[in-house]
C-alpha atoms as a PDB file:
ATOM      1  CA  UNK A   1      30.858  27.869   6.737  1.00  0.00           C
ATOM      2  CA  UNK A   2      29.866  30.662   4.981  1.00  0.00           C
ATOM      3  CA  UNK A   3      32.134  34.002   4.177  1.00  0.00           C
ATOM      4  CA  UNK A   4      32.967  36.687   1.761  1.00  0.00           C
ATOM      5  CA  UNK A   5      36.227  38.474   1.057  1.00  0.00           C
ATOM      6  CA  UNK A   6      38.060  40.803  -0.845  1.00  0.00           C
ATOM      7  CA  UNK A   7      41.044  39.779  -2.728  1.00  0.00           C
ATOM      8  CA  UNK A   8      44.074  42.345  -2.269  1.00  0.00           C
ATOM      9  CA  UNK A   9      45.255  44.744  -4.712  1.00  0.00           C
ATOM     10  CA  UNK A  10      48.576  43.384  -4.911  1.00  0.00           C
ATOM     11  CA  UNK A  11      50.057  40.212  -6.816  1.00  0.00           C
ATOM     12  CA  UNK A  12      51.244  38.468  -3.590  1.00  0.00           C
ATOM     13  CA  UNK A  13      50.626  34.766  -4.336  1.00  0.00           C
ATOM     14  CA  UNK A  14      50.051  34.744  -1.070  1.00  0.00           C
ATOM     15  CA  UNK A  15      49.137  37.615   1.455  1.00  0.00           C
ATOM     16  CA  UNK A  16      48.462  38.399   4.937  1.00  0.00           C
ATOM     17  CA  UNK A  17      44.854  37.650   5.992  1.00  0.00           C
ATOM     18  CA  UNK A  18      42.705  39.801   8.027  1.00  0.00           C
ATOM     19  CA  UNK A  19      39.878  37.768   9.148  1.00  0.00           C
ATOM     20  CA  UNK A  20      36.679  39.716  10.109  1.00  0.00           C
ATOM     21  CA  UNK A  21      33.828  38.137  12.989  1.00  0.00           C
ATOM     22  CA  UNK A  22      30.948  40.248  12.915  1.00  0.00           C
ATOM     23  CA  UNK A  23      28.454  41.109  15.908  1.00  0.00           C
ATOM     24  CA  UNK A  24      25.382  39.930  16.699  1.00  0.00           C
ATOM     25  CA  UNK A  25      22.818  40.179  14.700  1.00  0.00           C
ATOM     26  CA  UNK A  26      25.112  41.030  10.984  1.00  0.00           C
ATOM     27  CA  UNK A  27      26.501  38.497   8.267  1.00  0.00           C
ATOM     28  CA  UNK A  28      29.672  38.118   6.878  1.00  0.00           C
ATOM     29  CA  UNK A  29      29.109  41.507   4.450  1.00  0.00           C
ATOM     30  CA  UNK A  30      28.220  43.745   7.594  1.00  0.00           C
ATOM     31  CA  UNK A  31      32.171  44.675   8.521  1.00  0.00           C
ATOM     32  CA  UNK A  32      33.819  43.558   4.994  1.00  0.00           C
ATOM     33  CA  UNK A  33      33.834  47.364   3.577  1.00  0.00           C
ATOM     34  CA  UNK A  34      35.861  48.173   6.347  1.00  0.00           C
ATOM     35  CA  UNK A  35      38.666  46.014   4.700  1.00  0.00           C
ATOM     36  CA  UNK A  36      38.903  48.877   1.824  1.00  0.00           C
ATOM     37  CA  UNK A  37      40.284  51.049   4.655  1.00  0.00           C
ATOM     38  CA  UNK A  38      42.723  49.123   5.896  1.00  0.00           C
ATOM     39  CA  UNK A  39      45.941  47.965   4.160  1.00  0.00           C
ATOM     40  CA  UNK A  40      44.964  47.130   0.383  1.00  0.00           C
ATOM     41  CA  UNK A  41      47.630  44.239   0.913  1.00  0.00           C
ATOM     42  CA  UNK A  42      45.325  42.065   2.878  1.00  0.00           C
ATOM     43  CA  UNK A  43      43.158  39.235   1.702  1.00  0.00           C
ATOM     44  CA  UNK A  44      40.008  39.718   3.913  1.00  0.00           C
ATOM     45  CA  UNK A  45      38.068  37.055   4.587  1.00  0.00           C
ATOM     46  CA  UNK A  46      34.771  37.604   6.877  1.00  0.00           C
ATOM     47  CA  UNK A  47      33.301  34.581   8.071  1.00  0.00           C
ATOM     48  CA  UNK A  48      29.497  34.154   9.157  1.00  0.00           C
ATOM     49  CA  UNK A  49      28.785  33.293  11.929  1.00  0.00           C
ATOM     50  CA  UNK A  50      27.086  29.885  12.610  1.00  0.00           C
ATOM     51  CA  UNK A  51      23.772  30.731  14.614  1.00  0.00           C
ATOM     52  CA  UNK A  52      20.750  31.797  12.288  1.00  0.00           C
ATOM     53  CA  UNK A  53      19.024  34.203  14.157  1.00  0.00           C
ATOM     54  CA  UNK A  54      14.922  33.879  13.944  1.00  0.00           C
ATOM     55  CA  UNK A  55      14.244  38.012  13.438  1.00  0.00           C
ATOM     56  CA  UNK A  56      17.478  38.129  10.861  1.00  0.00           C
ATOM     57  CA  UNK A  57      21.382  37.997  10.673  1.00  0.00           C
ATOM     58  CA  UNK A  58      23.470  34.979  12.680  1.00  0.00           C
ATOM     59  CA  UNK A  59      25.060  35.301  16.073  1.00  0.00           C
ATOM     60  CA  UNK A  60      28.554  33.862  17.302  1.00  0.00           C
ATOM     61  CA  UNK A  61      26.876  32.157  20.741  1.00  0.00           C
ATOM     62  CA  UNK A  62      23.459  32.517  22.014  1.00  0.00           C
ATOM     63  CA  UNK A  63      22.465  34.800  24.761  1.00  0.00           C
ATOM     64  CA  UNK A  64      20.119  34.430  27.527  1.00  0.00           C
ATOM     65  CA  UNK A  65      18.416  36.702  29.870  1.00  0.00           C
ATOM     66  CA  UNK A  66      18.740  36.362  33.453  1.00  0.00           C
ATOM     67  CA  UNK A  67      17.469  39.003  36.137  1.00  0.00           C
ATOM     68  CA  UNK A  68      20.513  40.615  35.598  1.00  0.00           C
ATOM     69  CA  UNK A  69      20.994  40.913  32.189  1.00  0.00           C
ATOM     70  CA  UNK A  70      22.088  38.870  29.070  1.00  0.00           C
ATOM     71  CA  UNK A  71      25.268  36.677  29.591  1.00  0.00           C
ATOM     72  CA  UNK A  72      26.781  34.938  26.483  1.00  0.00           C
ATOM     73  CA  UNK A  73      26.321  30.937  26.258  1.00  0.00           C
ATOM     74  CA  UNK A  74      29.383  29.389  26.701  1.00  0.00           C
ATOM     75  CA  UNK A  75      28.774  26.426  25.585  1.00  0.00           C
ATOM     76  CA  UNK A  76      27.394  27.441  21.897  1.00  0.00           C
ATOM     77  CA  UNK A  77      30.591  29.974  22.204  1.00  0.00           C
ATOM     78  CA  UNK A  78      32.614  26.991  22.526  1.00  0.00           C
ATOM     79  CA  UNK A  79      31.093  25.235  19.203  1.00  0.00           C
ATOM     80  CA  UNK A  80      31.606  28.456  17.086  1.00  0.00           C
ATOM     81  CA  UNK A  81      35.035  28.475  17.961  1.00  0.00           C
ATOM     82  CA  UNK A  82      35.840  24.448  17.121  1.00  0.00           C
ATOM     83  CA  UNK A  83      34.036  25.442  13.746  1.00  0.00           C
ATOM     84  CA  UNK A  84      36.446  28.252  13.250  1.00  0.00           C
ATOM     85  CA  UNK A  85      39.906  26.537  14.558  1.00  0.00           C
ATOM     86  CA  UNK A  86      38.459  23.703  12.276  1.00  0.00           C
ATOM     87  CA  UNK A  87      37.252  25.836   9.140  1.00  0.00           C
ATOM     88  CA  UNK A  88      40.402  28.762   9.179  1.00  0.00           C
ATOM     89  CA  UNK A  89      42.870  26.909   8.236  1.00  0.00           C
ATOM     90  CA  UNK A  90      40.924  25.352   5.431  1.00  0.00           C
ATOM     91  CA  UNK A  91      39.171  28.882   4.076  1.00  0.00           C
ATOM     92  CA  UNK A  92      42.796  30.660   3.953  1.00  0.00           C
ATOM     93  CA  UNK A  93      44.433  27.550   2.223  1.00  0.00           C
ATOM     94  CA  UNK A  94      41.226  27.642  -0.416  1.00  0.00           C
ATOM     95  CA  UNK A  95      41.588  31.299  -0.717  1.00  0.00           C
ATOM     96  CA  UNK A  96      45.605  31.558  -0.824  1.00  0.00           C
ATOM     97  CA  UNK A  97      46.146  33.387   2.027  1.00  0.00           C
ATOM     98  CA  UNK A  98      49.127  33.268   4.282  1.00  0.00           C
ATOM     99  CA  UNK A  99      48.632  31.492   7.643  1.00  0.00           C
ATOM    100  CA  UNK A 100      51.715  32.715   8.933  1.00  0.00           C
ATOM    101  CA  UNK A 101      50.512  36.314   8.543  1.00  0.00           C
ATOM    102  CA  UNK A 102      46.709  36.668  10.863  1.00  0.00           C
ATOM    103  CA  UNK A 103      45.628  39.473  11.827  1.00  0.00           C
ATOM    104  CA  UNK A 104      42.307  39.118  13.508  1.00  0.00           C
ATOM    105  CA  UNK A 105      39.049  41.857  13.632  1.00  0.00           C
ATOM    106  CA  UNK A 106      35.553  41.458  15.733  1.00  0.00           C
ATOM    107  CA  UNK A 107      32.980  43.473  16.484  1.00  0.00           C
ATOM    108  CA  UNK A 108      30.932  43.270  19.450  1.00  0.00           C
ATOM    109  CA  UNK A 109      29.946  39.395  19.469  1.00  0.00           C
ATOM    110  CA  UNK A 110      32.925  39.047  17.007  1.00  0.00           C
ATOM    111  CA  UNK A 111      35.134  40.969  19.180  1.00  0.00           C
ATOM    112  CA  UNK A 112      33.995  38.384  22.326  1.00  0.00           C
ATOM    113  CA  UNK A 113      35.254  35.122  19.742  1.00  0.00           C
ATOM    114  CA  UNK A 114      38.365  36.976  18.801  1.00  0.00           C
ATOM    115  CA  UNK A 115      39.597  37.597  22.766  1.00  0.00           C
ATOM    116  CA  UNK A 116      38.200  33.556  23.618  1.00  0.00           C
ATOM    117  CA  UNK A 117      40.035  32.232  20.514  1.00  0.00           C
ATOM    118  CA  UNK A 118      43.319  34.285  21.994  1.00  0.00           C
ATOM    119  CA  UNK A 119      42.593  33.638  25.436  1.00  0.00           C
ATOM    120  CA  UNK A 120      41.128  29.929  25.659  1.00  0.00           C
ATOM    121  CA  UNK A 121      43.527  28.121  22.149  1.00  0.00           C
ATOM    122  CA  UNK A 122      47.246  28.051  21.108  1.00  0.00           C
ATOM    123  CA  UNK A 123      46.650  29.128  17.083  1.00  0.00           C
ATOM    124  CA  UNK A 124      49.870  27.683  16.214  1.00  0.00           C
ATOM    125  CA  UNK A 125      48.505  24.451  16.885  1.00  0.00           C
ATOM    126  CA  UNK A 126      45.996  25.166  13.879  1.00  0.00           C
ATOM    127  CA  UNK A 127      48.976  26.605  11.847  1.00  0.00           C
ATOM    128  CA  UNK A 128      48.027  30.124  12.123  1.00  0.00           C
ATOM    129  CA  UNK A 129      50.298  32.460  13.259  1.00  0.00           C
ATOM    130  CA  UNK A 130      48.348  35.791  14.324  1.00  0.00           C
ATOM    131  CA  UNK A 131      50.381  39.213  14.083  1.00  0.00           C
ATOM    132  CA  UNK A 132      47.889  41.874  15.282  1.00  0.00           C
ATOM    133  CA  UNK A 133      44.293  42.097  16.654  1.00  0.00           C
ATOM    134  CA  UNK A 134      41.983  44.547  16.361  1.00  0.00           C
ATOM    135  CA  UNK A 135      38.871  44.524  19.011  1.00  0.00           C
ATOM    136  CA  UNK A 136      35.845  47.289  18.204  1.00  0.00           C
ATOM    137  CA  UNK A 137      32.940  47.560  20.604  1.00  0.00           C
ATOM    138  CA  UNK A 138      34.180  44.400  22.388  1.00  0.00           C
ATOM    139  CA  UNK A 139      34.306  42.519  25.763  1.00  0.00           C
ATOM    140  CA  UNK A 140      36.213  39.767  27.447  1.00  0.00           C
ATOM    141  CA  UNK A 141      33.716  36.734  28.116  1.00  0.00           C
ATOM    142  CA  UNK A 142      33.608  36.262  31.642  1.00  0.00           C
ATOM    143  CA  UNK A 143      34.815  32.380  31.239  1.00  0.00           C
ATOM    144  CA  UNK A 144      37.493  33.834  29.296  1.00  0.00           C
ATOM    145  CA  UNK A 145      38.853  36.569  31.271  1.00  0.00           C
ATOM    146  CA  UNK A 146      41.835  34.076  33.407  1.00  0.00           C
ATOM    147  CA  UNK A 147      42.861  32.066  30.268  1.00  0.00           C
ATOM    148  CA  UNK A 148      43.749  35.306  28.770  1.00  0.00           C
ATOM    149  CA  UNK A 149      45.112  36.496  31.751  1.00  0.00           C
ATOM    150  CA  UNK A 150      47.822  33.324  31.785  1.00  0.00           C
ATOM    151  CA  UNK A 151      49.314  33.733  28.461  1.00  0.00           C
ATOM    152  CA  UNK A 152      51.852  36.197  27.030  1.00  0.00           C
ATOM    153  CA  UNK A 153      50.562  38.212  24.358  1.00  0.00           C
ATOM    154  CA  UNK A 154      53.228  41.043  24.740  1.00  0.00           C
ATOM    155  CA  UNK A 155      54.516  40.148  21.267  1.00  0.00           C
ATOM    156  CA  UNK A 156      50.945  40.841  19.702  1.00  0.00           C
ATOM    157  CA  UNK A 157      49.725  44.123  19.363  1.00  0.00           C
ATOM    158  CA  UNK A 158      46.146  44.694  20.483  1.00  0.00           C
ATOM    159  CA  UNK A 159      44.169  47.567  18.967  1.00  0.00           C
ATOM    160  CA  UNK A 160      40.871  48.530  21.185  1.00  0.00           C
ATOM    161  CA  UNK A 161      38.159  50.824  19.613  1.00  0.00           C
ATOM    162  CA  UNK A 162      34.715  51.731  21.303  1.00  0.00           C
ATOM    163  CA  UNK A 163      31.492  53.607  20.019  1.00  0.00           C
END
């Protein structure tokens, strides 16, 4: 899995992560400058996303149009996020990054993955403990929308932005 990041300007041997998902259509460097606005204690790590897309840039699931409009593939939304629960973990041991400290960013596409992988997974199970999450230009998948409904995520703060 591919990603870049920006170390943080602080000598924590070990510092909260902010993982970036990018939209549809970007790369792991779309979102990453971003990071420079945020808290310059963060290790940010944005991850690619796994589907190469044939006009340019990778998508999180594939979409298909119907006669009434594009709806996400839940199955390939499924893979990306077995490759991420899978691949986190690793990537923030690798990079020194504290699992106990997650705070989790998507875009559009990226924003979809980020409410499925709080909605549809218990993170703790993967040994990531995620503090905050921040959703820009985002939607609920429709598969995803009771899951999320059934757990308690009062203790997490959700930020919501939209362009």
């Amino acid at each position: 899995m591919n990603y870049a990041i920006r170390r943080p300007k602080t000598s924590d041997p070990h510092p909260p992560v902010l993982i970036i998902l990018h939209g549809y259509g970007a790369d792991e460097f779309d979102l990453l400058p971003i990071a420079s606005q945020l808290d310059p204690s963060f290790l940010a790590i944005s991850i690619q996303a796994p589907i190469k897309l044939s006009w340019g840039g990778y998508a999180w699931y594939e979409l298909n149009q119907t006669p009434t409009g594009l709806v996400g593939n839940e199955e390939s939304r499924k893979k990306s996020e077995e490759m991420l629960l899978t691949e986190l973990p690793r990537i923030i041991a690798k990079e020194g990054g504290d699992p106990n400290q997650i705070y989790l960013m998507g875009f559009s596409q990226g924003a979809a993955m980020s409410y499925s992988l709080m909605g549809c997974h218990d993170l703790k199970e993967q040994s990531l403990i995620v503090r905050a999450v921040i959703i820009m230009s985002g939607f609920i998948p429709i598969e995803v929308i009771e899951e999320l409904s059934k757990k308690d995520l009062s203790e997490i703060p959700f930020f919501l932005y939209h362009v």
